[in-house]
PDB file of N, CA and C in Angstrom:
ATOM      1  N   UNK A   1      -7.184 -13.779   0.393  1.00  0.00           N
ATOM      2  CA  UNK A   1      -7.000 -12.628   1.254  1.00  0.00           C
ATOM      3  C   UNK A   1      -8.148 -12.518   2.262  1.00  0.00           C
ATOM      4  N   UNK A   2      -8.945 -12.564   1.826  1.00  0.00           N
ATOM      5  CA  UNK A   2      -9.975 -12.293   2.822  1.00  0.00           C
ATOM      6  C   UNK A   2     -10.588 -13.500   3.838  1.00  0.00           C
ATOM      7  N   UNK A   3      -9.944 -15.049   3.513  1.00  0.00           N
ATOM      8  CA  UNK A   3      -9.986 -15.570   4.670  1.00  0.00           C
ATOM      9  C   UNK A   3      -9.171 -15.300   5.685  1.00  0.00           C
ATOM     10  N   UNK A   4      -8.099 -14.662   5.124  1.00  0.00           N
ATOM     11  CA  UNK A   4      -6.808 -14.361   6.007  1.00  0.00           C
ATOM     12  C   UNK A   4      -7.328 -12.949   6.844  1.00  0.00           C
ATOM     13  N   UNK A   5      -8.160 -12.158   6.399  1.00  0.00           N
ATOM     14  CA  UNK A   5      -8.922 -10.960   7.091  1.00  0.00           C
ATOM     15  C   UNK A   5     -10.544 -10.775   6.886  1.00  0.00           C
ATOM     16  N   UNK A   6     -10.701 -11.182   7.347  1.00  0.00           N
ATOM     17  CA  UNK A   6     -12.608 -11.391   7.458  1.00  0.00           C
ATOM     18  C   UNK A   6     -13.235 -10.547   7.805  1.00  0.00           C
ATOM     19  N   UNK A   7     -12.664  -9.222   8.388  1.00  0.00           N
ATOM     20  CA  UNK A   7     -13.237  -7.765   8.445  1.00  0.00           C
ATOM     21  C   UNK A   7     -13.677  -7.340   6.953  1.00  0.00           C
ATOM     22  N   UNK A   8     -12.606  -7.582   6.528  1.00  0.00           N
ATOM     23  CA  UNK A   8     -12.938  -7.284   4.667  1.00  0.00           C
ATOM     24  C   UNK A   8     -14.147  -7.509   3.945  1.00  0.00           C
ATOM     25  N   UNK A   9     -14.810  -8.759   4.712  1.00  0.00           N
ATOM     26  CA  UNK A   9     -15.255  -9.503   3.818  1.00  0.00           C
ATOM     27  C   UNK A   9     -16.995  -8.847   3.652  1.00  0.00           C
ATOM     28  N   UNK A  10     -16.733  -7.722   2.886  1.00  0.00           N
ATOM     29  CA  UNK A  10     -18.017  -6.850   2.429  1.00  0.00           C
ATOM     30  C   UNK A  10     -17.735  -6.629   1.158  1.00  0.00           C
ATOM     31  N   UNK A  11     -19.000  -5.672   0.447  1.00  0.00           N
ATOM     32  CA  UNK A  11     -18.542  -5.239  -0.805  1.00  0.00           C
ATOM     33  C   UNK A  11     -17.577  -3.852  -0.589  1.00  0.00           C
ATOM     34  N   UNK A  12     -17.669  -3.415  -0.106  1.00  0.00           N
ATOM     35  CA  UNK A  12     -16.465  -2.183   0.400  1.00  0.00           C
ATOM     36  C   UNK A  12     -14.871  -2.416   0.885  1.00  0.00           C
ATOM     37  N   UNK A  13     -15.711  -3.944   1.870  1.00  0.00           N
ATOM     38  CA  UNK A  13     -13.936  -4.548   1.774  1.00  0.00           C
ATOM     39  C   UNK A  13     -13.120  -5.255   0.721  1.00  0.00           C
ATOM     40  N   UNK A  14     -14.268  -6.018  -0.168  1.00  0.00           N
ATOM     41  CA  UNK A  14     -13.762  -6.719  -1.162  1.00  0.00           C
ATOM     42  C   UNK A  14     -13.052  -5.786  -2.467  1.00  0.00           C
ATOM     43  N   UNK A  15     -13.653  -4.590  -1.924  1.00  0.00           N
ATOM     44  CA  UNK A  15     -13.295  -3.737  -3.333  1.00  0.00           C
ATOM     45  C   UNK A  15     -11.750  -2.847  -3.104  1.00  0.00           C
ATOM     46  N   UNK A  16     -11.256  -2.909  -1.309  1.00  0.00           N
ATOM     47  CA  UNK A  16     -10.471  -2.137  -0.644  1.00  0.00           C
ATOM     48  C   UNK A  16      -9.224  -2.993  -1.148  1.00  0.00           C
ATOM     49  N   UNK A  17      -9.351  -4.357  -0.923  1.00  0.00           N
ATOM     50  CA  UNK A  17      -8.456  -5.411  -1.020  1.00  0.00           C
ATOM     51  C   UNK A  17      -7.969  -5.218  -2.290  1.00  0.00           C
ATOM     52  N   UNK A  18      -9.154  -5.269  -3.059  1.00  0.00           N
ATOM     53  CA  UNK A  18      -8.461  -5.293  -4.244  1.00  0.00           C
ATOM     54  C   UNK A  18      -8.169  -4.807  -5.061  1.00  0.00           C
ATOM     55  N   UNK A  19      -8.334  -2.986  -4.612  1.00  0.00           N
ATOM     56  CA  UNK A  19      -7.518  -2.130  -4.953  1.00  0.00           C
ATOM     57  C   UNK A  19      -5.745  -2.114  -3.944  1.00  0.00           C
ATOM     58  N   UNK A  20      -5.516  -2.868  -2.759  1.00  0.00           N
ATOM     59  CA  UNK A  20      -4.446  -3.247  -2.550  1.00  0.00           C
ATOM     60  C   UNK A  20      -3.613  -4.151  -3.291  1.00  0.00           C
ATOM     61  N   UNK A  21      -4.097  -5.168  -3.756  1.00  0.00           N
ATOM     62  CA  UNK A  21      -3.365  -6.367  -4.480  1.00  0.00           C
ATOM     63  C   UNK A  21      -3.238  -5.293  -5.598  1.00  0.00           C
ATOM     64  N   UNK A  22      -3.760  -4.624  -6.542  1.00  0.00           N
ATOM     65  CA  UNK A  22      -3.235  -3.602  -7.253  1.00  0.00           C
ATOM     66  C   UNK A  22      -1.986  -3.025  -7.179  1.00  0.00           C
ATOM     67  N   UNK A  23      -1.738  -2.390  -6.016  1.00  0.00           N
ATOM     68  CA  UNK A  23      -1.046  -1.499  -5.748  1.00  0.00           C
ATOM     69  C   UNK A  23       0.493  -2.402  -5.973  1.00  0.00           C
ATOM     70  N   UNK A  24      -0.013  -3.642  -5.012  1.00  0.00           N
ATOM     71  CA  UNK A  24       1.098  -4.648  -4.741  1.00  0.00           C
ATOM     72  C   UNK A  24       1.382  -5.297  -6.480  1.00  0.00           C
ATOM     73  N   UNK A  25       0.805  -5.421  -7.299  1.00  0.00           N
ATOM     74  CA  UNK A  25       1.101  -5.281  -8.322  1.00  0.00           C
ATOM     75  C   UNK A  25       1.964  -4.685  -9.286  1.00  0.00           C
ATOM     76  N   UNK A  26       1.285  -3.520  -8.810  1.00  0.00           N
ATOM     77  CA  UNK A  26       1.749  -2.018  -9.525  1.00  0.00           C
ATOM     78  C   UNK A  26       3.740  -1.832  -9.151  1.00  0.00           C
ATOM     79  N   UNK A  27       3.445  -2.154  -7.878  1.00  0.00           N
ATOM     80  CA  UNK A  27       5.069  -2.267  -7.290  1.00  0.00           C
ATOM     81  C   UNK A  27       6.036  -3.392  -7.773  1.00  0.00           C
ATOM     82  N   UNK A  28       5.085  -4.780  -8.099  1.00  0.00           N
ATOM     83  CA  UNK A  28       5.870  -5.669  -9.215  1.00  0.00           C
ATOM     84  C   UNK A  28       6.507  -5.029 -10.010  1.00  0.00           C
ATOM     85  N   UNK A  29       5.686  -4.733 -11.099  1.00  0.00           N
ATOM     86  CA  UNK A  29       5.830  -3.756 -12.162  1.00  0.00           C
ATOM     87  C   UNK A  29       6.907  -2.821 -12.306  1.00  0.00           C
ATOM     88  N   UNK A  30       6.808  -2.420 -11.080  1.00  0.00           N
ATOM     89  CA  UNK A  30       7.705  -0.937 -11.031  1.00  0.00           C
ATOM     90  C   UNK A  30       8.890  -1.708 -11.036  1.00  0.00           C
ATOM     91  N   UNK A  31       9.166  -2.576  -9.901  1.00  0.00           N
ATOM     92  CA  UNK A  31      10.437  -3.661  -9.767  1.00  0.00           C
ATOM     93  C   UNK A  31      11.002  -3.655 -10.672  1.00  0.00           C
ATOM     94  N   UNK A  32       9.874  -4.252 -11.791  1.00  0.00           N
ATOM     95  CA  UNK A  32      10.592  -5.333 -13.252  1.00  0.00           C
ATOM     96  C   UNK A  32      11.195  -3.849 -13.932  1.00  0.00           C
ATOM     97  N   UNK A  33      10.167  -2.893 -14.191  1.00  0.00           N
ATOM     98  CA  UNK A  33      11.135  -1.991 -14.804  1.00  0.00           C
ATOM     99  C   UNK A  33      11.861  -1.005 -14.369  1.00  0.00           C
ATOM    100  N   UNK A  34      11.972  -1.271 -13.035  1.00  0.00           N
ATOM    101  CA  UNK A  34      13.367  -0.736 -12.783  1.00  0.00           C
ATOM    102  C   UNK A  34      13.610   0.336 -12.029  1.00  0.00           C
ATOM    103  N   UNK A  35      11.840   0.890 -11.605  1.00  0.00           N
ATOM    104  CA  UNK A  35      11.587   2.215 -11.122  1.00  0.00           C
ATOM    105  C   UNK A  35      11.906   2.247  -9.732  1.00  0.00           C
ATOM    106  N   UNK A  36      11.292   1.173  -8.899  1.00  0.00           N
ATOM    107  CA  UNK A  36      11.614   0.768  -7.514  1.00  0.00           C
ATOM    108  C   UNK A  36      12.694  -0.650  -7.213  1.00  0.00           C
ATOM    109  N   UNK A  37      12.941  -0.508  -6.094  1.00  0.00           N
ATOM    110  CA  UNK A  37      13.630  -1.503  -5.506  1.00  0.00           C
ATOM    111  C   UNK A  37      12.862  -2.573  -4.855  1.00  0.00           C
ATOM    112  N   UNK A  38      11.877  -2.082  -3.836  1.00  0.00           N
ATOM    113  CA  UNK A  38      11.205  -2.582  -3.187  1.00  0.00           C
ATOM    114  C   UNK A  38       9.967  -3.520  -3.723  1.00  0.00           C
ATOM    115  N   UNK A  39       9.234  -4.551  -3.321  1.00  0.00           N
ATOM    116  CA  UNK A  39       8.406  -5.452  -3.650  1.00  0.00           C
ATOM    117  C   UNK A  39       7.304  -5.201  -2.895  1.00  0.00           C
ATOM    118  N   UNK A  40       5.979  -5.268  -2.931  1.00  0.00           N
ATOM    119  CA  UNK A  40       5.072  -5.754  -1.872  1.00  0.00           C
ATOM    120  C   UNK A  40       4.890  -6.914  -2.051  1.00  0.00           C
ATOM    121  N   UNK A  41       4.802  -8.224  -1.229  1.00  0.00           N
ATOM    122  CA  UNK A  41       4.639  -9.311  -0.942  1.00  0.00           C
ATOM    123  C   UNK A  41       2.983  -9.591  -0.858  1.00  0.00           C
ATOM    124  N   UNK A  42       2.528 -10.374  -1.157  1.00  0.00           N
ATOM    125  CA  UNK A  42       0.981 -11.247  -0.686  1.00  0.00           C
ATOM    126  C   UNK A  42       1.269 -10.664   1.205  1.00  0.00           C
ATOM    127  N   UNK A  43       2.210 -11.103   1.889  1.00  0.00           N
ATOM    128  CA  UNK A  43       2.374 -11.142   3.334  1.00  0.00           C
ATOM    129  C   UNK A  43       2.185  -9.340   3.551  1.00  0.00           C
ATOM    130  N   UNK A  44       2.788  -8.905   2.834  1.00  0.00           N
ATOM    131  CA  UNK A  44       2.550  -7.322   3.080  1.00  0.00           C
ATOM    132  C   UNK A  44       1.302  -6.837   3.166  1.00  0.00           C
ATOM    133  N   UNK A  45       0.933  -7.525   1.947  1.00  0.00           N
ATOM    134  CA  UNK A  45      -0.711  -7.089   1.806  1.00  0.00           C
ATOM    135  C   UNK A  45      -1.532  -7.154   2.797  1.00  0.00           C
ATOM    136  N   UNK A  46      -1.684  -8.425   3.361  1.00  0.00           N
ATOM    137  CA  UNK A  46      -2.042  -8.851   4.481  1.00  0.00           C
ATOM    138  C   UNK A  46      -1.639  -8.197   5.768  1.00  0.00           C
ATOM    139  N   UNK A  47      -0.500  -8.278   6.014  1.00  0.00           N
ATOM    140  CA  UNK A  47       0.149  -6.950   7.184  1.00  0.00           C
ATOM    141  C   UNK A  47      -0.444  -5.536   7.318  1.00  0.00           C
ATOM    142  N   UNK A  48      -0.577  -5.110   5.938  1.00  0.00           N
ATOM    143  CA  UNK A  48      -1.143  -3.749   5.546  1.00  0.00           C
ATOM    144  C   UNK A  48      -3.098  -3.830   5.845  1.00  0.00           C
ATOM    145  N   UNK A  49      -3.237  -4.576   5.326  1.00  0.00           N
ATOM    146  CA  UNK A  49      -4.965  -4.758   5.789  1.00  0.00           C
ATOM    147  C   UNK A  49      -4.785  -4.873   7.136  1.00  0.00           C
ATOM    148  N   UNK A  50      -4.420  -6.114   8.254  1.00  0.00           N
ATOM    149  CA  UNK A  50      -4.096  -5.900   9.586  1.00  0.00           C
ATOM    150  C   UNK A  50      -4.311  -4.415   9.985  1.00  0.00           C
ATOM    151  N   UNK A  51      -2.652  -3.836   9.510  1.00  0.00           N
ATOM    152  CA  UNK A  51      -2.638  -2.250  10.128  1.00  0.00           C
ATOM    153  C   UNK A  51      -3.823  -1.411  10.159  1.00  0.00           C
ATOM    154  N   UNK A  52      -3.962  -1.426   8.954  1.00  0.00           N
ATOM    155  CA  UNK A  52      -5.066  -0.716   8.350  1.00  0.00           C
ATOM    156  C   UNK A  52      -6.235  -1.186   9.272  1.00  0.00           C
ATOM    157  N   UNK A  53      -6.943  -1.905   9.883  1.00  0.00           N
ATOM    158  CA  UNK A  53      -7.749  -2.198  10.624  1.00  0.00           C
ATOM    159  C   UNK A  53      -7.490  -1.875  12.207  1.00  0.00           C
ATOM    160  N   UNK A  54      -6.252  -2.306  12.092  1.00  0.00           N
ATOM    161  CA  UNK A  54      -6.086  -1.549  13.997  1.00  0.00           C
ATOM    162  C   UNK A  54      -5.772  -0.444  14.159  1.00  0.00           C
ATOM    163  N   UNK A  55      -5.434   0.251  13.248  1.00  0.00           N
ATOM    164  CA  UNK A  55      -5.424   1.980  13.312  1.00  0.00           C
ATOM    165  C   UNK A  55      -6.516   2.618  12.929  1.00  0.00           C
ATOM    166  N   UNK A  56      -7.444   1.475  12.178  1.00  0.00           N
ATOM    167  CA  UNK A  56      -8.305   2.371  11.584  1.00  0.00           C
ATOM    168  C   UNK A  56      -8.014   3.375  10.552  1.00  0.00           C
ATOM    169  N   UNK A  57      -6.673   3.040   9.595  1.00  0.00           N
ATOM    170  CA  UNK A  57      -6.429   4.500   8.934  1.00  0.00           C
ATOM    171  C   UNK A  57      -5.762   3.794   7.902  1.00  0.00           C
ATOM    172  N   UNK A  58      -6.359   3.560   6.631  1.00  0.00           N
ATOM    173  CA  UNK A  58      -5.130   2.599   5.555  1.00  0.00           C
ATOM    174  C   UNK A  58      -4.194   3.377   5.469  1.00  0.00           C
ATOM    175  N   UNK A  59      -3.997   4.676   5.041  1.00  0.00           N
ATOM    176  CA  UNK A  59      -3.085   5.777   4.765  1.00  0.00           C
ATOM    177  C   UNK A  59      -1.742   5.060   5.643  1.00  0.00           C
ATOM    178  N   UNK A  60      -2.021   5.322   7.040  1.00  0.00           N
ATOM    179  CA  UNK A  60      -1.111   4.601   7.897  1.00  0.00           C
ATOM    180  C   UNK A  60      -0.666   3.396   7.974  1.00  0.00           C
ATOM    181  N   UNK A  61      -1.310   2.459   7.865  1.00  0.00           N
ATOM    182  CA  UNK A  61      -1.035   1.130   7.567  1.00  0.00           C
ATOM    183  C   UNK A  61      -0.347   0.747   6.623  1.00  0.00           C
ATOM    184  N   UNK A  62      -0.650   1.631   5.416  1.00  0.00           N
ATOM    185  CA  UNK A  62       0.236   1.538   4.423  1.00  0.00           C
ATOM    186  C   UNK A  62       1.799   2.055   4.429  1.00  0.00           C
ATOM    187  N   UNK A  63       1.718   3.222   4.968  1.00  0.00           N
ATOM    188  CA  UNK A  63       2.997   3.891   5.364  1.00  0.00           C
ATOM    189  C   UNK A  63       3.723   3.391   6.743  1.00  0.00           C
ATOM    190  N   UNK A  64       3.202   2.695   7.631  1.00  0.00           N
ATOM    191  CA  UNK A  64       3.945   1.536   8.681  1.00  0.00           C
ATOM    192  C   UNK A  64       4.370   0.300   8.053  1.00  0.00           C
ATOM    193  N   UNK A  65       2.964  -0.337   6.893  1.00  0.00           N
ATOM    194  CA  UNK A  65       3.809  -1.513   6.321  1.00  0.00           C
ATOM    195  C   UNK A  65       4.604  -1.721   5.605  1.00  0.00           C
ATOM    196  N   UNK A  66       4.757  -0.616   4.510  1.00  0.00           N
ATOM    197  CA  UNK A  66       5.119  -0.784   3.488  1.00  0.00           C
ATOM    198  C   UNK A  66       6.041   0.556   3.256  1.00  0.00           C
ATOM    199  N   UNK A  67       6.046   1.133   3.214  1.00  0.00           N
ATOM    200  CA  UNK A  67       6.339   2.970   2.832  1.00  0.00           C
ATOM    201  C   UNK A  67       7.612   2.786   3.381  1.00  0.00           C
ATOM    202  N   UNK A  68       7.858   2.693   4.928  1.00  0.00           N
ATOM    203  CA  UNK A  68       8.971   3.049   5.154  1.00  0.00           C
ATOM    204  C   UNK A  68      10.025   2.460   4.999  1.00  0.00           C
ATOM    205  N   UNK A  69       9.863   1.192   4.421  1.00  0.00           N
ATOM    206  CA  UNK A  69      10.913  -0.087   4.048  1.00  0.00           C
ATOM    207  C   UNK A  69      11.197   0.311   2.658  1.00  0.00           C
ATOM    208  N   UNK A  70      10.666   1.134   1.725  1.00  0.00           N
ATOM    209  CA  UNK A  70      11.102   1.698   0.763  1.00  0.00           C
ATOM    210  C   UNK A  70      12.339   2.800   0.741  1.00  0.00           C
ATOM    211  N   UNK A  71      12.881   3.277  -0.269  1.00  0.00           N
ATOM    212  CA  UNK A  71      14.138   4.138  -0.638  1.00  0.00           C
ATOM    213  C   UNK A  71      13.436   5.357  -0.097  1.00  0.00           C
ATOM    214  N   UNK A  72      14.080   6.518   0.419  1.00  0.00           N
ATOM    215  CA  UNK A  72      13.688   7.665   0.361  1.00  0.00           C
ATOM    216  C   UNK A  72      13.364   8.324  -1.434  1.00  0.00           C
ATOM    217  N   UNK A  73      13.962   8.207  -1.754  1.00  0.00           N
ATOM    218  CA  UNK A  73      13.969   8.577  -3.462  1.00  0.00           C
ATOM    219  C   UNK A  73      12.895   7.546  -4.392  1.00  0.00           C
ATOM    220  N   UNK A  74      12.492   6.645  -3.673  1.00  0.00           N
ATOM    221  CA  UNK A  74      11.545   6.111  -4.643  1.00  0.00           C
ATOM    222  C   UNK A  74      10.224   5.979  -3.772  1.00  0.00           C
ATOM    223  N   UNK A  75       9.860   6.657  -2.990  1.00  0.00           N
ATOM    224  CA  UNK A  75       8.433   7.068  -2.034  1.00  0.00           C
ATOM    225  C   UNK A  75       7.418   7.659  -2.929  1.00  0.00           C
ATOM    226  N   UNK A  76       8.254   9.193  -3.750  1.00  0.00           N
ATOM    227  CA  UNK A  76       7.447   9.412  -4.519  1.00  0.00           C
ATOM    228  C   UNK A  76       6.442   8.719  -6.058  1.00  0.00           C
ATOM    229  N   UNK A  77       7.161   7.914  -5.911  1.00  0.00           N
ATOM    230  CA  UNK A  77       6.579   6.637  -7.241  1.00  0.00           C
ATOM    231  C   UNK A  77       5.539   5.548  -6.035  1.00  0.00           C
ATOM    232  N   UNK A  78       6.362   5.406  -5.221  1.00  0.00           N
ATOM    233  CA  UNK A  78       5.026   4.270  -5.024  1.00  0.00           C
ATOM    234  C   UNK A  78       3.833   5.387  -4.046  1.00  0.00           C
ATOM    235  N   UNK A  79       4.526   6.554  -4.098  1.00  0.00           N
ATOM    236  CA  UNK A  79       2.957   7.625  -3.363  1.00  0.00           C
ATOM    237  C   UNK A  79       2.253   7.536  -4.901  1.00  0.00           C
ATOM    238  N   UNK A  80       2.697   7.362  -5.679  1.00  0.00           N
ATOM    239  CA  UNK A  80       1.537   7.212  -7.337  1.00  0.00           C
ATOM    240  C   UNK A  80       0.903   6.286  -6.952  1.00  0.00           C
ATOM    241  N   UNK A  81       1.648   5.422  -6.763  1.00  0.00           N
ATOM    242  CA  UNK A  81       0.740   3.895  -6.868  1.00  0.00           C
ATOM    243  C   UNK A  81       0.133   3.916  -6.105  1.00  0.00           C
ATOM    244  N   UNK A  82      -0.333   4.029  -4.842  1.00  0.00           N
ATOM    245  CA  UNK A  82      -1.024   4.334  -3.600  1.00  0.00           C
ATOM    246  C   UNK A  82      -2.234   5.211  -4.091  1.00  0.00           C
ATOM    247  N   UNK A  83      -2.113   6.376  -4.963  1.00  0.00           N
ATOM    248  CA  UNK A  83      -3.178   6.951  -5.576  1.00  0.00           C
ATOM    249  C   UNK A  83      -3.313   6.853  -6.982  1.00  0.00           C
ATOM    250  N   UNK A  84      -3.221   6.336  -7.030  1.00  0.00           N
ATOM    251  CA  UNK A  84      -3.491   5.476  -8.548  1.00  0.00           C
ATOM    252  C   UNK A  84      -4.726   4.533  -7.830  1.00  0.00           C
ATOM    253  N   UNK A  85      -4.390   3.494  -7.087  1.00  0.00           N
ATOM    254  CA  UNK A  85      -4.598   2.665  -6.598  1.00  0.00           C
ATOM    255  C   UNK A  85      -5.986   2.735  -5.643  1.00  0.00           C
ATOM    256  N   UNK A  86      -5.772   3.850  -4.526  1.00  0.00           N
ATOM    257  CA  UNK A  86      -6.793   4.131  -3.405  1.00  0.00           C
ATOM    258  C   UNK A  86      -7.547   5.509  -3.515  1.00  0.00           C
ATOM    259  N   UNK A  87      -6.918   5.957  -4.329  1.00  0.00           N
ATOM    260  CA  UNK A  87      -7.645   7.061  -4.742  1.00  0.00           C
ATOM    261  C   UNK A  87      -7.740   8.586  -3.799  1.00  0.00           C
ATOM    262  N   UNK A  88      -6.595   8.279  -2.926  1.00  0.00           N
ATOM    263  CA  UNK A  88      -6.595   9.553  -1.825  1.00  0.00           C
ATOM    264  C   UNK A  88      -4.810   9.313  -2.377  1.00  0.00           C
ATOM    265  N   UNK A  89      -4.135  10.971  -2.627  1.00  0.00           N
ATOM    266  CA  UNK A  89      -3.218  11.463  -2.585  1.00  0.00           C
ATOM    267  C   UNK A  89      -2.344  11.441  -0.946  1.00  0.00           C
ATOM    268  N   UNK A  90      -1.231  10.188  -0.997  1.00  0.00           N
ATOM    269  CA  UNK A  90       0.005  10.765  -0.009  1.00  0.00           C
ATOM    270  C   UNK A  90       0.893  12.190  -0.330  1.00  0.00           C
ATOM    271  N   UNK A  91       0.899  12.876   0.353  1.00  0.00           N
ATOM    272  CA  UNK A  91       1.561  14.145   0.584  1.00  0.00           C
ATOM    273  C   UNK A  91       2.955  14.248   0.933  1.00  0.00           C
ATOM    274  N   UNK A  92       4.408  14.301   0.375  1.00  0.00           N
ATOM    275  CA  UNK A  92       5.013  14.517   0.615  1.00  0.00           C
ATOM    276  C   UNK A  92       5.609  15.855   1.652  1.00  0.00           C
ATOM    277  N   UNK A  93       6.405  15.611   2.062  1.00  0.00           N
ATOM    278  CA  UNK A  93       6.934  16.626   2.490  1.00  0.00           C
ATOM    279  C   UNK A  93       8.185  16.802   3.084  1.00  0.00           C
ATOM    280  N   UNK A  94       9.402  17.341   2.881  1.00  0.00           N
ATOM    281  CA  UNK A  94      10.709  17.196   2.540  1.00  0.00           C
ATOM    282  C   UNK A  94      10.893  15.357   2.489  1.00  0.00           C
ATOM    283  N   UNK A  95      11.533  15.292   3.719  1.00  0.00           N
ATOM    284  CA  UNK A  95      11.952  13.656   3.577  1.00  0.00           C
ATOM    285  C   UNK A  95      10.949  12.603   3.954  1.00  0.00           C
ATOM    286  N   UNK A  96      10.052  12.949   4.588  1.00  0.00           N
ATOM    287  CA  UNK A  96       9.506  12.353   5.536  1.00  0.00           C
ATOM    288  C   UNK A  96       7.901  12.513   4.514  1.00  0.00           C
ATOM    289  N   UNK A  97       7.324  11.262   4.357  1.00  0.00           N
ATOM    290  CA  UNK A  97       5.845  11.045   3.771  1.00  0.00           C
ATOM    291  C   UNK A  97       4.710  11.371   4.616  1.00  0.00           C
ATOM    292  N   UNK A  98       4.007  12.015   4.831  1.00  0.00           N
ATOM    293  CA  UNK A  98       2.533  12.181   5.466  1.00  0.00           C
ATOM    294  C   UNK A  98       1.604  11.699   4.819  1.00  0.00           C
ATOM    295  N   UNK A  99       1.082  10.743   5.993  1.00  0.00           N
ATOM    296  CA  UNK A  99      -0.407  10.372   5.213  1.00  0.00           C
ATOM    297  C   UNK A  99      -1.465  10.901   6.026  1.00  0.00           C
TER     298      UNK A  99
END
């Protein structure tokens, strides 16, 4: 990952990443049992660090890369994993996710 993004490559980034590959994990997981539909990919991850660097805002990056390609009904499970994961709470609100 982090040859693929070399901004990362600190102890703050190394630790950002890899509370992402977590997350992207965590969404395996959810897959296998059944909770979500959706996957994060290695390529996502990477997409999502990208974002996350040209917005300056992971919250967003995450919710451009990944979030909205998800179910409306299963947002609220991977908004767990996201704070499980990064440790800042996504905020729902009716249909639509705010980060």
């Amino acid at each position: 990952m982090l040859a693929k993004a070399p901004s990362y490559d600190t102890d703050d980034g190394r630790k950002t990443i890899a509370a992402m590959v977590r997350l992207a994990d965590l969404t395996r997981s959810g897959f296998i049992n059944g909770d979500i539909s959706t996957v994060m990919s290695p390529r996502t991850v990477m997409t999502w660090a990208e974002n996350a660097r040209i917005f300056n805002d992971m919250a967003f990056g995450f919710r451009v890369t990944f979030l909205t390609k998800c179910d409306e009904l299963e947002r609220p499970v991977v908004a767990e994993y996201y704070q499980r994961c990064m440790g800042t709470e996504l905020k729902l609100s009716g249909k639509a996710m705010l980060v």
